[in-house]
PDB file of N, CA and C in Angstrom:
ATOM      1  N   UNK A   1      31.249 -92.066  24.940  1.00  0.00           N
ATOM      2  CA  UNK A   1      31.646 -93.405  24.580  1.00  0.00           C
ATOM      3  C   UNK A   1      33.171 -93.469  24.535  1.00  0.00           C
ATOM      4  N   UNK A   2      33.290 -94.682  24.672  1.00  0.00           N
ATOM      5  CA  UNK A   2      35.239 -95.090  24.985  1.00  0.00           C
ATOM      6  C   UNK A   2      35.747 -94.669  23.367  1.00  0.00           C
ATOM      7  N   UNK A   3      36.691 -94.766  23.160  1.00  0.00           N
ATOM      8  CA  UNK A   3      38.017 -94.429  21.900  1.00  0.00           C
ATOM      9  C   UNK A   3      38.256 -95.780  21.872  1.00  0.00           C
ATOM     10  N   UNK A   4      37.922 -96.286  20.799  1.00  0.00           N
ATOM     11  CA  UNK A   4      38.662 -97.438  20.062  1.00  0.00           C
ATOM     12  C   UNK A   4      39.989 -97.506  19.709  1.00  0.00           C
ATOM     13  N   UNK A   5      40.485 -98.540  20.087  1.00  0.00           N
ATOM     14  CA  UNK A   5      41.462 -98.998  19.306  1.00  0.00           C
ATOM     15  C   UNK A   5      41.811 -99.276  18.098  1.00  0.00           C
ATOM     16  N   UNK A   6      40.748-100.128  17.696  1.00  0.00           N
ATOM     17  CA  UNK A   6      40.650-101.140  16.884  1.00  0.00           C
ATOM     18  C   UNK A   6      38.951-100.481  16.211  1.00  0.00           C
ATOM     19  N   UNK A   7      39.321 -99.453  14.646  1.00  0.00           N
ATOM     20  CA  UNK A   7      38.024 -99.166  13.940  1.00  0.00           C
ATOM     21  C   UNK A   7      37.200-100.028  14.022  1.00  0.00           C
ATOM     22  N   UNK A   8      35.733 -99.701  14.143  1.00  0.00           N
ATOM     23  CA  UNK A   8      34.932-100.569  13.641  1.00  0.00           C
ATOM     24  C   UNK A   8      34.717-101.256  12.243  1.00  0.00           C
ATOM     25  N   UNK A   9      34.524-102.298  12.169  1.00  0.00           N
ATOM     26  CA  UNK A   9      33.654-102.019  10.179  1.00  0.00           C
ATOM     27  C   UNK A   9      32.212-102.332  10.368  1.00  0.00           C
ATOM     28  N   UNK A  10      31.807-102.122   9.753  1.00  0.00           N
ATOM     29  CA  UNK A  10      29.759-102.095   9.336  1.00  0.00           C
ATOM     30  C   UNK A  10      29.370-102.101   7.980  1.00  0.00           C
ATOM     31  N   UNK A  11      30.518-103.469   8.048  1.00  0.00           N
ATOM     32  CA  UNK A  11      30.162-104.278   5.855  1.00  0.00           C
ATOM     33  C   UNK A  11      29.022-104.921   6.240  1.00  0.00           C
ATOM     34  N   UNK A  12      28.931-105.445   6.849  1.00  0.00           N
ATOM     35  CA  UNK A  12      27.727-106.764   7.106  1.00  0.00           C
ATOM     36  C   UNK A  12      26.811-107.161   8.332  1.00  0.00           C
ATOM     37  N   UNK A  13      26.176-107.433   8.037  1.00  0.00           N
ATOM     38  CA  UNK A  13      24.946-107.378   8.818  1.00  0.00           C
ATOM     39  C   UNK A  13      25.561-108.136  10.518  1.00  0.00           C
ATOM     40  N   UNK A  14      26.489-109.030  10.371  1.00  0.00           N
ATOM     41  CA  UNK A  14      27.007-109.726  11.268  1.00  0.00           C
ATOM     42  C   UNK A  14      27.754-108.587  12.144  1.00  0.00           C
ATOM     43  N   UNK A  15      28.818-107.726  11.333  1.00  0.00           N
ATOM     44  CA  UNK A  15      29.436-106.632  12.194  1.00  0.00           C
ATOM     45  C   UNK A  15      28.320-106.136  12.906  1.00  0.00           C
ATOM     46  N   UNK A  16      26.999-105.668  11.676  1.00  0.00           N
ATOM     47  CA  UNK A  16      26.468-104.420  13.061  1.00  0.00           C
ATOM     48  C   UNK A  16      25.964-105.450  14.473  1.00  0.00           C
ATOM     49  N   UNK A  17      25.440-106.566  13.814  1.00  0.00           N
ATOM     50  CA  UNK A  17      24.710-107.132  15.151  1.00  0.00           C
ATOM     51  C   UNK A  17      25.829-107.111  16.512  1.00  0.00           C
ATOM     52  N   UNK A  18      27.096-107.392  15.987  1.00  0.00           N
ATOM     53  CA  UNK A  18      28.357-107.781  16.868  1.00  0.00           C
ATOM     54  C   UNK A  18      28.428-105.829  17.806  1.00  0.00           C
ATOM     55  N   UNK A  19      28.134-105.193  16.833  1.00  0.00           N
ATOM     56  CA  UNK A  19      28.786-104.040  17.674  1.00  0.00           C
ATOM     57  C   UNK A  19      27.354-103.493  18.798  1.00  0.00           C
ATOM     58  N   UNK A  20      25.979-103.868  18.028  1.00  0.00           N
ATOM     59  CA  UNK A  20      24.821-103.555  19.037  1.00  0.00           C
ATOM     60  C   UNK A  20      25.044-104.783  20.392  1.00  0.00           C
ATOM     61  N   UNK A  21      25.186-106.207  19.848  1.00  0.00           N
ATOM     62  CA  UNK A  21      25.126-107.104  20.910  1.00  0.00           C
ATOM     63  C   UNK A  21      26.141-107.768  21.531  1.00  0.00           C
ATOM     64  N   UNK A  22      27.373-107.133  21.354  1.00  0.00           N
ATOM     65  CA  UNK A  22      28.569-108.031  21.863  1.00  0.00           C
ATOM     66  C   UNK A  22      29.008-107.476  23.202  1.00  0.00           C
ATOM     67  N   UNK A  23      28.926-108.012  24.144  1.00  0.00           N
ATOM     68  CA  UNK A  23      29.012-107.730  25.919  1.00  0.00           C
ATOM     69  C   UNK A  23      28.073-108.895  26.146  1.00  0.00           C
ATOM     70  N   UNK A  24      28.898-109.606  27.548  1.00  0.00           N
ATOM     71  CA  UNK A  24      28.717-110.487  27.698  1.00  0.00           C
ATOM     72  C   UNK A  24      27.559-110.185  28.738  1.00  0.00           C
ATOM     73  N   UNK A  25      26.794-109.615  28.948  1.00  0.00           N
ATOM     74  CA  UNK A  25      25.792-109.567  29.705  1.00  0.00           C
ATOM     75  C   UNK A  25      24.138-109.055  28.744  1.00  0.00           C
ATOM     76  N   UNK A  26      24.603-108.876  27.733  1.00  0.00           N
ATOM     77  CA  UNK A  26      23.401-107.541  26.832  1.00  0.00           C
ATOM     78  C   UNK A  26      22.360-107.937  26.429  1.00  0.00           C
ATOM     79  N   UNK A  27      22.672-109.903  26.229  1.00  0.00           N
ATOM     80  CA  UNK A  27      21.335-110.117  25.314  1.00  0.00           C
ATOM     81  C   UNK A  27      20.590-111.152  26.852  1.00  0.00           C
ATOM     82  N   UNK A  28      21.411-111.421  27.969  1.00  0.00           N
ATOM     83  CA  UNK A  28      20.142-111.797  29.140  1.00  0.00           C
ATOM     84  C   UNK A  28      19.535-110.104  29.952  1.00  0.00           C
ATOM     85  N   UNK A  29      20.153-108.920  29.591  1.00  0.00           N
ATOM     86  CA  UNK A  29      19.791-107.901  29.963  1.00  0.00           C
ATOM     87  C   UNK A  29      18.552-107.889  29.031  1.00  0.00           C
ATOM     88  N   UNK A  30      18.417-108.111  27.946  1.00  0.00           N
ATOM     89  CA  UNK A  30      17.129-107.912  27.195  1.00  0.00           C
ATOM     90  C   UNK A  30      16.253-108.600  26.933  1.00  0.00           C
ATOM     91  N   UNK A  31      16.576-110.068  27.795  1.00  0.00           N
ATOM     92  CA  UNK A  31      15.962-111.307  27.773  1.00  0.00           C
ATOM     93  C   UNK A  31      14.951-110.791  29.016  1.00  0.00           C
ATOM     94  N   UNK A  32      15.744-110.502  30.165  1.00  0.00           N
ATOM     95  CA  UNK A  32      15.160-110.592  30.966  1.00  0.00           C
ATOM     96  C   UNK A  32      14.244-109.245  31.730  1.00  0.00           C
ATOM     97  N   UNK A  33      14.140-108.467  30.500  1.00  0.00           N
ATOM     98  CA  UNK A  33      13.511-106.625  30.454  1.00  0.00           C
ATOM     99  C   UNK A  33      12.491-107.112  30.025  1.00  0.00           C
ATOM    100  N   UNK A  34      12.630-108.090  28.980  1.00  0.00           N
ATOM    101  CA  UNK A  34      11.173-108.411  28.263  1.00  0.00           C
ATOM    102  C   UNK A  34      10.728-109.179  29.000  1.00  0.00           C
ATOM    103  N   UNK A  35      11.103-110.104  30.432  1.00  0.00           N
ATOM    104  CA  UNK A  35      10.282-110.774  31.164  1.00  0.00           C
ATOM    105  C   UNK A  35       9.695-109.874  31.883  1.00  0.00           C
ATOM    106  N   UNK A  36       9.624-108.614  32.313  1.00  0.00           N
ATOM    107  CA  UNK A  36       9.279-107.476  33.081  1.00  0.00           C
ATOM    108  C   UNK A  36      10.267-107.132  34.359  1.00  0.00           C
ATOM    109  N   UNK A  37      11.688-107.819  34.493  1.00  0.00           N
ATOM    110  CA  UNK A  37      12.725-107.242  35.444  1.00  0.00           C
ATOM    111  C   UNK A  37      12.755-105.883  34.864  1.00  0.00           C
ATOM    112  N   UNK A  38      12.426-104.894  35.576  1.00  0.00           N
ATOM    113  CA  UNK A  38      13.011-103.502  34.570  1.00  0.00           C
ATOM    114  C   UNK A  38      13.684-102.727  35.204  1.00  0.00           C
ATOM    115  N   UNK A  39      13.826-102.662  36.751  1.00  0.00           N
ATOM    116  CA  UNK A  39      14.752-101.778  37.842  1.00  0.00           C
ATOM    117  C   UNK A  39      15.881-102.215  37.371  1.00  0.00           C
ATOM    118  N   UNK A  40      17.036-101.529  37.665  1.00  0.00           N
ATOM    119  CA  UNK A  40      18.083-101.855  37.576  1.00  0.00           C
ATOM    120  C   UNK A  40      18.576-102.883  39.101  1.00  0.00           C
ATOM    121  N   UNK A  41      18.278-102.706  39.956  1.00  0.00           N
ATOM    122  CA  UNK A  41      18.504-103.502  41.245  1.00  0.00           C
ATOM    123  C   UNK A  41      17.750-105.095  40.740  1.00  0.00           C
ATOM    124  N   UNK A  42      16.745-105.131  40.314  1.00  0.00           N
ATOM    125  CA  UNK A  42      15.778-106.328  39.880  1.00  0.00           C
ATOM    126  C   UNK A  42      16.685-106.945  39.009  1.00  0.00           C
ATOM    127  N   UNK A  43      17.470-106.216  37.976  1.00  0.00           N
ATOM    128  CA  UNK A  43      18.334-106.781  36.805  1.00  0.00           C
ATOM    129  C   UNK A  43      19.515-107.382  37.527  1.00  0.00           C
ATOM    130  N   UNK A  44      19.791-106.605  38.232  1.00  0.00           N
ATOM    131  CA  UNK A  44      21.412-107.101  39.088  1.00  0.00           C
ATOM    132  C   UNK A  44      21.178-108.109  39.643  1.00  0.00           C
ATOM    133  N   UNK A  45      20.180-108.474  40.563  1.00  0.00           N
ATOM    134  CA  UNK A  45      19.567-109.730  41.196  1.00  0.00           C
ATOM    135  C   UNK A  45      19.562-110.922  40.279  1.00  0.00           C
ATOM    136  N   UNK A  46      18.763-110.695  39.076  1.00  0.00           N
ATOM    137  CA  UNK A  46      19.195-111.322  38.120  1.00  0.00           C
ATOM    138  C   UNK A  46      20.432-112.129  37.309  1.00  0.00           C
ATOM    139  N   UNK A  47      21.106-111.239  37.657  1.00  0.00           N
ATOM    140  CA  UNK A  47      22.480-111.455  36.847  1.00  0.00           C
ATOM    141  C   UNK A  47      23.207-111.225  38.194  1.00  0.00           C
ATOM    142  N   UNK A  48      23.682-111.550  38.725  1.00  0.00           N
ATOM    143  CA  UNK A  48      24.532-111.526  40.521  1.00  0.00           C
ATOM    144  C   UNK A  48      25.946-111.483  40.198  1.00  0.00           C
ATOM    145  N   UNK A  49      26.489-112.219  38.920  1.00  0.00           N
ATOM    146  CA  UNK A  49      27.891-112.274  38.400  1.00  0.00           C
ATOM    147  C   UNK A  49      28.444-110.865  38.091  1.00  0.00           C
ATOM    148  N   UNK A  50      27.591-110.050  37.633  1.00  0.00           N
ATOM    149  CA  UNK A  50      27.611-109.109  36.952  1.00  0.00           C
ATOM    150  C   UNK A  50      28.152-108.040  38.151  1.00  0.00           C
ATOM    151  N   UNK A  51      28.869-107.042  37.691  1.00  0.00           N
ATOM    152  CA  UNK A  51      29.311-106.078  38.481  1.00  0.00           C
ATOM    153  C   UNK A  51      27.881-104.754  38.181  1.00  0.00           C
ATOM    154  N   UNK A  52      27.510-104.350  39.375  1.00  0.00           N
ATOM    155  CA  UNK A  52      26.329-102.814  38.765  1.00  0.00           C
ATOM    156  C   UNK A  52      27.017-101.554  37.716  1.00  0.00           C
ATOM    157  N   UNK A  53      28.165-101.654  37.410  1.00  0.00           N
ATOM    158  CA  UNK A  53      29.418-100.761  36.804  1.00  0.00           C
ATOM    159  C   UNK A  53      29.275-101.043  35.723  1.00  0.00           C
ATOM    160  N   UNK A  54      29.561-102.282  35.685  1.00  0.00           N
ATOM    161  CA  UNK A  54      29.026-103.127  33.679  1.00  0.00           C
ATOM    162  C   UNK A  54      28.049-103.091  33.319  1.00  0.00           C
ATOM    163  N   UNK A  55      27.000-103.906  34.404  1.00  0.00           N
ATOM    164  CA  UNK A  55      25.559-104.034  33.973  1.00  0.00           C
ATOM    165  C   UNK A  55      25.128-101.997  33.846  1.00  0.00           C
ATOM    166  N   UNK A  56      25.513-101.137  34.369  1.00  0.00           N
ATOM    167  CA  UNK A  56      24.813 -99.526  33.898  1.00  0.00           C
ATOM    168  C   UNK A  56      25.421 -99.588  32.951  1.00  0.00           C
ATOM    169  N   UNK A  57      26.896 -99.607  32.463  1.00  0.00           N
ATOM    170  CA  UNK A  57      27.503 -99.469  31.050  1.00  0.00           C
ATOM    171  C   UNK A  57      26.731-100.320  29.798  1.00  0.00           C
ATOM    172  N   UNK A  58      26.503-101.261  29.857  1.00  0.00           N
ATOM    173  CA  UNK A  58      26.016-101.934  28.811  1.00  0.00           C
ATOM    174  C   UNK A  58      24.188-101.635  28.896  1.00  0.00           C
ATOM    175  N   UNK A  59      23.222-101.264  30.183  1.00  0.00           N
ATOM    176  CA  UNK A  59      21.943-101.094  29.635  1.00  0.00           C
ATOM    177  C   UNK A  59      22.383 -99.381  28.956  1.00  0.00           C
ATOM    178  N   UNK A  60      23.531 -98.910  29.463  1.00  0.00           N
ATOM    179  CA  UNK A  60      23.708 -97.267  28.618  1.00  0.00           C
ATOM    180  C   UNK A  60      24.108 -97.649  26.953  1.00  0.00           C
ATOM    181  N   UNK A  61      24.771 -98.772  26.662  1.00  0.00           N
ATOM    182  CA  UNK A  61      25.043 -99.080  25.521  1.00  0.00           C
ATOM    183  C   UNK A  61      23.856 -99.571  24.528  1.00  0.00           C
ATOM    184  N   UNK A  62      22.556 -99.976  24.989  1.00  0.00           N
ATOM    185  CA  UNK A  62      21.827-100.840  24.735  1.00  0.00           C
ATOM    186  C   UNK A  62      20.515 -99.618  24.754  1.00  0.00           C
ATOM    187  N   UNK A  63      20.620 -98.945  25.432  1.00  0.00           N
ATOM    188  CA  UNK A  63      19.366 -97.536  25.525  1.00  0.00           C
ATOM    189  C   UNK A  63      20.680 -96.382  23.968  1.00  0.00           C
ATOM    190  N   UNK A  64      21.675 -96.388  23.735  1.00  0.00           N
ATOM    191  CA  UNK A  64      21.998 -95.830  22.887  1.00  0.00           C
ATOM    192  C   UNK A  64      22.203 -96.501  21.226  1.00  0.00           C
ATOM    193  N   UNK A  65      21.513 -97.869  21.318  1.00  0.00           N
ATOM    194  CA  UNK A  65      21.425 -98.397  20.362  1.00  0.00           C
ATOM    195  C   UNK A  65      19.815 -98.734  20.051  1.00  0.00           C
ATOM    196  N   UNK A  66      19.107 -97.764  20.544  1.00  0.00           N
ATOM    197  CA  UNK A  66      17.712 -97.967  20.699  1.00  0.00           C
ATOM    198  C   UNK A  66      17.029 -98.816  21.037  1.00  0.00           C
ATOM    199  N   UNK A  67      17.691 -99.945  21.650  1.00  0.00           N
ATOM    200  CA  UNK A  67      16.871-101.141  21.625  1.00  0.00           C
ATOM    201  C   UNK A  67      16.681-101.106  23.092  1.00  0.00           C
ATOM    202  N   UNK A  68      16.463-100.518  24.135  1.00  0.00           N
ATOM    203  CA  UNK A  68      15.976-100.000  25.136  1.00  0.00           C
ATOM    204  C   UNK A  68      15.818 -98.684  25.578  1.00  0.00           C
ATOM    205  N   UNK A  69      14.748 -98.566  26.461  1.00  0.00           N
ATOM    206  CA  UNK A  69      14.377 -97.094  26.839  1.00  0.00           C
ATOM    207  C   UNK A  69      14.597 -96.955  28.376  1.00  0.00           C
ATOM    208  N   UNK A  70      14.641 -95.488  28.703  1.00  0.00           N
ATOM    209  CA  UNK A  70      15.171 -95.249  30.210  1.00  0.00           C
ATOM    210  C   UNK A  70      14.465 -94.318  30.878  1.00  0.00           C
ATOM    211  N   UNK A  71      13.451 -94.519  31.992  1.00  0.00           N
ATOM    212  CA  UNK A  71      12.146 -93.672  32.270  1.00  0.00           C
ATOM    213  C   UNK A  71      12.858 -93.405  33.839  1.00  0.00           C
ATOM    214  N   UNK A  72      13.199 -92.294  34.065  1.00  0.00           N
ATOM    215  CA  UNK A  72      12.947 -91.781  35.316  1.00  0.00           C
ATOM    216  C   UNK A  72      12.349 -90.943  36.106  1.00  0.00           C
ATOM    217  N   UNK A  73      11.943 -91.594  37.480  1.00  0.00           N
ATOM    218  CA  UNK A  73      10.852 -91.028  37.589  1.00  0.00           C
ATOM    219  C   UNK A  73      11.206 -89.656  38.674  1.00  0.00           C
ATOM    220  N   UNK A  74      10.678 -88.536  38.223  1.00  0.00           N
ATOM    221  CA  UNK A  74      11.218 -87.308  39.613  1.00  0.00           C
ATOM    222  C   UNK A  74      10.445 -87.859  41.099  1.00  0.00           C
ATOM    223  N   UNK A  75      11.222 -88.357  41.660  1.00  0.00           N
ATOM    224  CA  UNK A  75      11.012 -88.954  43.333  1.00  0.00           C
ATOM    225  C   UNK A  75      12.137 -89.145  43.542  1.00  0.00           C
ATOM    226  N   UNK A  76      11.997 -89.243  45.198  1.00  0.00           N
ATOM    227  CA  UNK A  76      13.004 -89.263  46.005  1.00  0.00           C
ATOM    228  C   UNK A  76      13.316 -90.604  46.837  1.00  0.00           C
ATOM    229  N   UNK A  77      13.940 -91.481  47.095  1.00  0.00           N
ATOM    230  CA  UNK A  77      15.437 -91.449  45.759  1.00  0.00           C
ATOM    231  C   UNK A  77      14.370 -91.531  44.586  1.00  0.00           C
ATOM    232  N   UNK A  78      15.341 -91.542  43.469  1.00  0.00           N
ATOM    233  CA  UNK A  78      14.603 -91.268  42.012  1.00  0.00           C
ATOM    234  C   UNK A  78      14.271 -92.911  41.679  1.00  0.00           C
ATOM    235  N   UNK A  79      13.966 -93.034  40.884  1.00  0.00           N
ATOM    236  CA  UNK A  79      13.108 -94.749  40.520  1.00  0.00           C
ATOM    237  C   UNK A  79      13.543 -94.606  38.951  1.00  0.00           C
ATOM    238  N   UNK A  80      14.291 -95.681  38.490  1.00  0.00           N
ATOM    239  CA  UNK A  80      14.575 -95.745  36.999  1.00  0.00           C
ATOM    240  C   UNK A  80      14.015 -97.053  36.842  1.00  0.00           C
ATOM    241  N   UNK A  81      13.233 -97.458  35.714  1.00  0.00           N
ATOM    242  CA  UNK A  81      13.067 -97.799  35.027  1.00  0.00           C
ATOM    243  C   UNK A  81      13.250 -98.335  33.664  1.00  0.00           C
ATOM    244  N   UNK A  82      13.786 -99.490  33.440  1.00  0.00           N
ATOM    245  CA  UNK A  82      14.004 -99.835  31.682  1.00  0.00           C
ATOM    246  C   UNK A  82      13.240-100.849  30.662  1.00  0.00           C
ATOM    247  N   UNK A  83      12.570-100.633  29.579  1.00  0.00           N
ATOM    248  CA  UNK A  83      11.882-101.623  28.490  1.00  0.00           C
ATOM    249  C   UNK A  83      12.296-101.279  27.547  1.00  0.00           C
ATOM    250  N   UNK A  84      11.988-102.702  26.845  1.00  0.00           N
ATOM    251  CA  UNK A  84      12.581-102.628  25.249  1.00  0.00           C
ATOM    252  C   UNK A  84      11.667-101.138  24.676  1.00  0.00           C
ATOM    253  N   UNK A  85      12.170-101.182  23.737  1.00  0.00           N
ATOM    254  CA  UNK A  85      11.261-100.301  22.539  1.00  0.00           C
ATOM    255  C   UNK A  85      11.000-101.683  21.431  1.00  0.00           C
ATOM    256  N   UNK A  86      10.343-100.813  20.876  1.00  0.00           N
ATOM    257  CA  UNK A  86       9.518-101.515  19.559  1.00  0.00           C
ATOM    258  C   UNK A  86      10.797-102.206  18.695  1.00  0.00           C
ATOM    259  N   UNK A  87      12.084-101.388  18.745  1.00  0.00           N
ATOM    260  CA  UNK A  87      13.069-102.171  17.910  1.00  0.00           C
ATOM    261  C   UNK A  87      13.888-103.439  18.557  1.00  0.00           C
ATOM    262  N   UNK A  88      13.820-103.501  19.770  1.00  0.00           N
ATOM    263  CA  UNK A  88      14.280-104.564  20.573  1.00  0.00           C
ATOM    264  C   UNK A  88      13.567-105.506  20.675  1.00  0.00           C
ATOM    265  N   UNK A  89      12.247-105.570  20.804  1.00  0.00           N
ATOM    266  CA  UNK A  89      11.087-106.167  21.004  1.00  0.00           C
ATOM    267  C   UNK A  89      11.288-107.128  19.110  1.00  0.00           C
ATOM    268  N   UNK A  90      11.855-106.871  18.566  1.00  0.00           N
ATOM    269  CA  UNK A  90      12.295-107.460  17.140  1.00  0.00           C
ATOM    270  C   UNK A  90      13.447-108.556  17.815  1.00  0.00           C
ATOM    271  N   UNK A  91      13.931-108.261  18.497  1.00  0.00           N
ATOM    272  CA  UNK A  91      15.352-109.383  18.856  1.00  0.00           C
ATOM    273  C   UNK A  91      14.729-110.966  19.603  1.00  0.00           C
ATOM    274  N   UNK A  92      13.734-110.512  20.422  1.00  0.00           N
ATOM    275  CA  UNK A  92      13.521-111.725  21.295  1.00  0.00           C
ATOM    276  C   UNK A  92      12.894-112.791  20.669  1.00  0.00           C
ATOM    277  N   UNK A  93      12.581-112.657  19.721  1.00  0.00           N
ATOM    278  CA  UNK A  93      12.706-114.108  18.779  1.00  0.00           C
ATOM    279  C   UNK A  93      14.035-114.877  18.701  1.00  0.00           C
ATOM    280  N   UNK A  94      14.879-113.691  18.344  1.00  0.00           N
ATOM    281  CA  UNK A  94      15.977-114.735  17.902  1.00  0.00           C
ATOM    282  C   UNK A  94      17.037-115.145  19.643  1.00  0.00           C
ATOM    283  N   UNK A  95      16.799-114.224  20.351  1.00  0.00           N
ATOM    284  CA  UNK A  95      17.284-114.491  21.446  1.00  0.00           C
ATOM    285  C   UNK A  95      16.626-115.821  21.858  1.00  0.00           C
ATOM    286  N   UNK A  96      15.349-115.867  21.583  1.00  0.00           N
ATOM    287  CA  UNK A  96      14.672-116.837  22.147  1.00  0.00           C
ATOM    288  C   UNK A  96      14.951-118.543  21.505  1.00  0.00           C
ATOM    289  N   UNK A  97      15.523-118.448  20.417  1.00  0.00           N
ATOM    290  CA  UNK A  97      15.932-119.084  19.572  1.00  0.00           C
ATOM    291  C   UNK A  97      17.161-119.434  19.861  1.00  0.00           C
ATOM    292  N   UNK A  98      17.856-118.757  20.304  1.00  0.00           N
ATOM    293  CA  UNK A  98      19.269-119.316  20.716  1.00  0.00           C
ATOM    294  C   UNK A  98      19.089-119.790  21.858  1.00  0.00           C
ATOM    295  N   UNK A  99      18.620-119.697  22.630  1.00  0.00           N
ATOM    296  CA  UNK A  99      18.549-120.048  23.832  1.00  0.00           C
ATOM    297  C   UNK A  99      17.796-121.598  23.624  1.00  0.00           C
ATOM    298  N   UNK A 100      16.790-121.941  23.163  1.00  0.00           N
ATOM    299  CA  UNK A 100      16.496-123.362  22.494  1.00  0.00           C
ATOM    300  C   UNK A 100      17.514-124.031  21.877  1.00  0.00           C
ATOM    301  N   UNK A 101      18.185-123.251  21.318  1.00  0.00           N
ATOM    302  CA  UNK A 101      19.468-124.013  20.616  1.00  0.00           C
ATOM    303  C   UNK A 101      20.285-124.638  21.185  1.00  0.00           C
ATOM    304  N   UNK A 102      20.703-123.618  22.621  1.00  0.00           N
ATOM    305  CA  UNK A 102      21.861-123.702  23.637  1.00  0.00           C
ATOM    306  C   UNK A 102      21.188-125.293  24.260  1.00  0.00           C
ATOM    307  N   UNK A 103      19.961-124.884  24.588  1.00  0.00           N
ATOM    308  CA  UNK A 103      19.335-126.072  25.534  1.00  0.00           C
ATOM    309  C   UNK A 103      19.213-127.488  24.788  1.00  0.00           C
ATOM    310  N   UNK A 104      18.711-127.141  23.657  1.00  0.00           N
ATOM    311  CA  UNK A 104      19.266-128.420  23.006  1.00  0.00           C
ATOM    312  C   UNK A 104      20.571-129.261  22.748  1.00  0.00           C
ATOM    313  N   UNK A 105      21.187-128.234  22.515  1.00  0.00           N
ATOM    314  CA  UNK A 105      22.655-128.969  22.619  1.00  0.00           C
ATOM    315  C   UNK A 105      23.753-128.719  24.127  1.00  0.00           C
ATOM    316  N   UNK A 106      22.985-128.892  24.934  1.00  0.00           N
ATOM    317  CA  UNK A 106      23.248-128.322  26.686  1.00  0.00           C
ATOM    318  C   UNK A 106      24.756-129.307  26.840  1.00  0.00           C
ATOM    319  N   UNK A 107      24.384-130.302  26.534  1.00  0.00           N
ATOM    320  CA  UNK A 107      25.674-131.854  27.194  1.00  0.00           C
ATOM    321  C   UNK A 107      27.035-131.593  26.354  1.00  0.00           C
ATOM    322  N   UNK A 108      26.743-131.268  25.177  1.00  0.00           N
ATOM    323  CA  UNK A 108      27.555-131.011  23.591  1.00  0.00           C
ATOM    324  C   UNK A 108      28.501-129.851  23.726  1.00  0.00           C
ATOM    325  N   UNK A 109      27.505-128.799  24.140  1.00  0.00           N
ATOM    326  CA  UNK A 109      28.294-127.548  24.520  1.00  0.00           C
ATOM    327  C   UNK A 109      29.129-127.556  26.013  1.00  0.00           C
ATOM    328  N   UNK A 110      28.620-128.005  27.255  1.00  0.00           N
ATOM    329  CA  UNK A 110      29.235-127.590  28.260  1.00  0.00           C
ATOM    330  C   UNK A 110      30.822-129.020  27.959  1.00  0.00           C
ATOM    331  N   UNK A 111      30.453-130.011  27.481  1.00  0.00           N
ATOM    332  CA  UNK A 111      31.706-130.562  27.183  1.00  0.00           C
ATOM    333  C   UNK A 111      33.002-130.115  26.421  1.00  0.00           C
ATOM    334  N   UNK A 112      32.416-129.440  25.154  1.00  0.00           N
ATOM    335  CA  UNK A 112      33.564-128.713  24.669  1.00  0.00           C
ATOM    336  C   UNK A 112      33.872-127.829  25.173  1.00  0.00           C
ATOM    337  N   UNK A 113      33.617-126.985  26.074  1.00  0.00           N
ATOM    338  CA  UNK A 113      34.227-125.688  26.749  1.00  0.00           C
ATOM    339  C   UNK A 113      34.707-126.333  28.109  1.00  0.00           C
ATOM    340  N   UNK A 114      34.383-126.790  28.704  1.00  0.00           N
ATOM    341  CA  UNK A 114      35.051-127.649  29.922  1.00  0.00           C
ATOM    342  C   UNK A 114      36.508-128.264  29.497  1.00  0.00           C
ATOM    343  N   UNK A 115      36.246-128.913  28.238  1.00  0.00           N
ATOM    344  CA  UNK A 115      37.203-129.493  27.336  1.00  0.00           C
ATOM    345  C   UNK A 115      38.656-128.542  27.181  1.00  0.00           C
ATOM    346  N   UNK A 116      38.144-127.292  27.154  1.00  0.00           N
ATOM    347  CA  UNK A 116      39.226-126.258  26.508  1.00  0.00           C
ATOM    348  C   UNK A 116      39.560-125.149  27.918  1.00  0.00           C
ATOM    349  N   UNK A 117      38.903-125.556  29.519  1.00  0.00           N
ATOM    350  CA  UNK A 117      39.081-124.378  30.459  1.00  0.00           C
ATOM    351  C   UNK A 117      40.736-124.863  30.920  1.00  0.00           C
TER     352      UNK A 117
END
């Protein structure tokens, strides 16, 4: 793992969530594991913005915060595989929840950030 700059803290429940889920790709990486995308090529397709450099760094960040697992299979080329575990499989409620949120307030939000590009 990289050398911080800047210590972490882990007073509050908000820090830890920030340090398991903050990368801007991590929580549609786990949105879309639990839809059954689980190759990493299937995920990239998915996410097309995404560089394959970030998207391996952050499912490596996200398999070391337990909230995904990493199955490879001995074949040639090799075949990887990724799903939540049982502790991730806890998030997609609330992922799922924000994402209702976002959609509800779709007109509200893309105005104020348009507002401020």
């Amino acid at each position: 793992m990289r050398e911080r700059k800047i210590p972490i803290t882990l007073d509050c429940g908000l820090d830890l969530i920030g340090e398991v889920l903050y990368g801007k790709w991590k929580i549609r990486l786990l949105y879309f594991i639990n839809e059954g995308h689980k190759r990493p090529s299937e995920l990239h397709r998915k996410i097309p913005d995404a560089s394959r450099r970030v998207l391996n760094m952050q499912l490596k960040e996200l398999e070391e915060h337990e909230l995904i697992s990493k199955v490879i299979y001995p074949q040639v080329p090799p075949k990887v595989e990724y799903s939540l575990t049982g502790f991730g499989q806890t998030l997609i409620p609330l992922i799922s929840a924000l994402g209702e949120w976002g959609d509800a307030h779709q007109a509200h939000l893309r105005k104020v950030i348009e507002k401020n590009l």
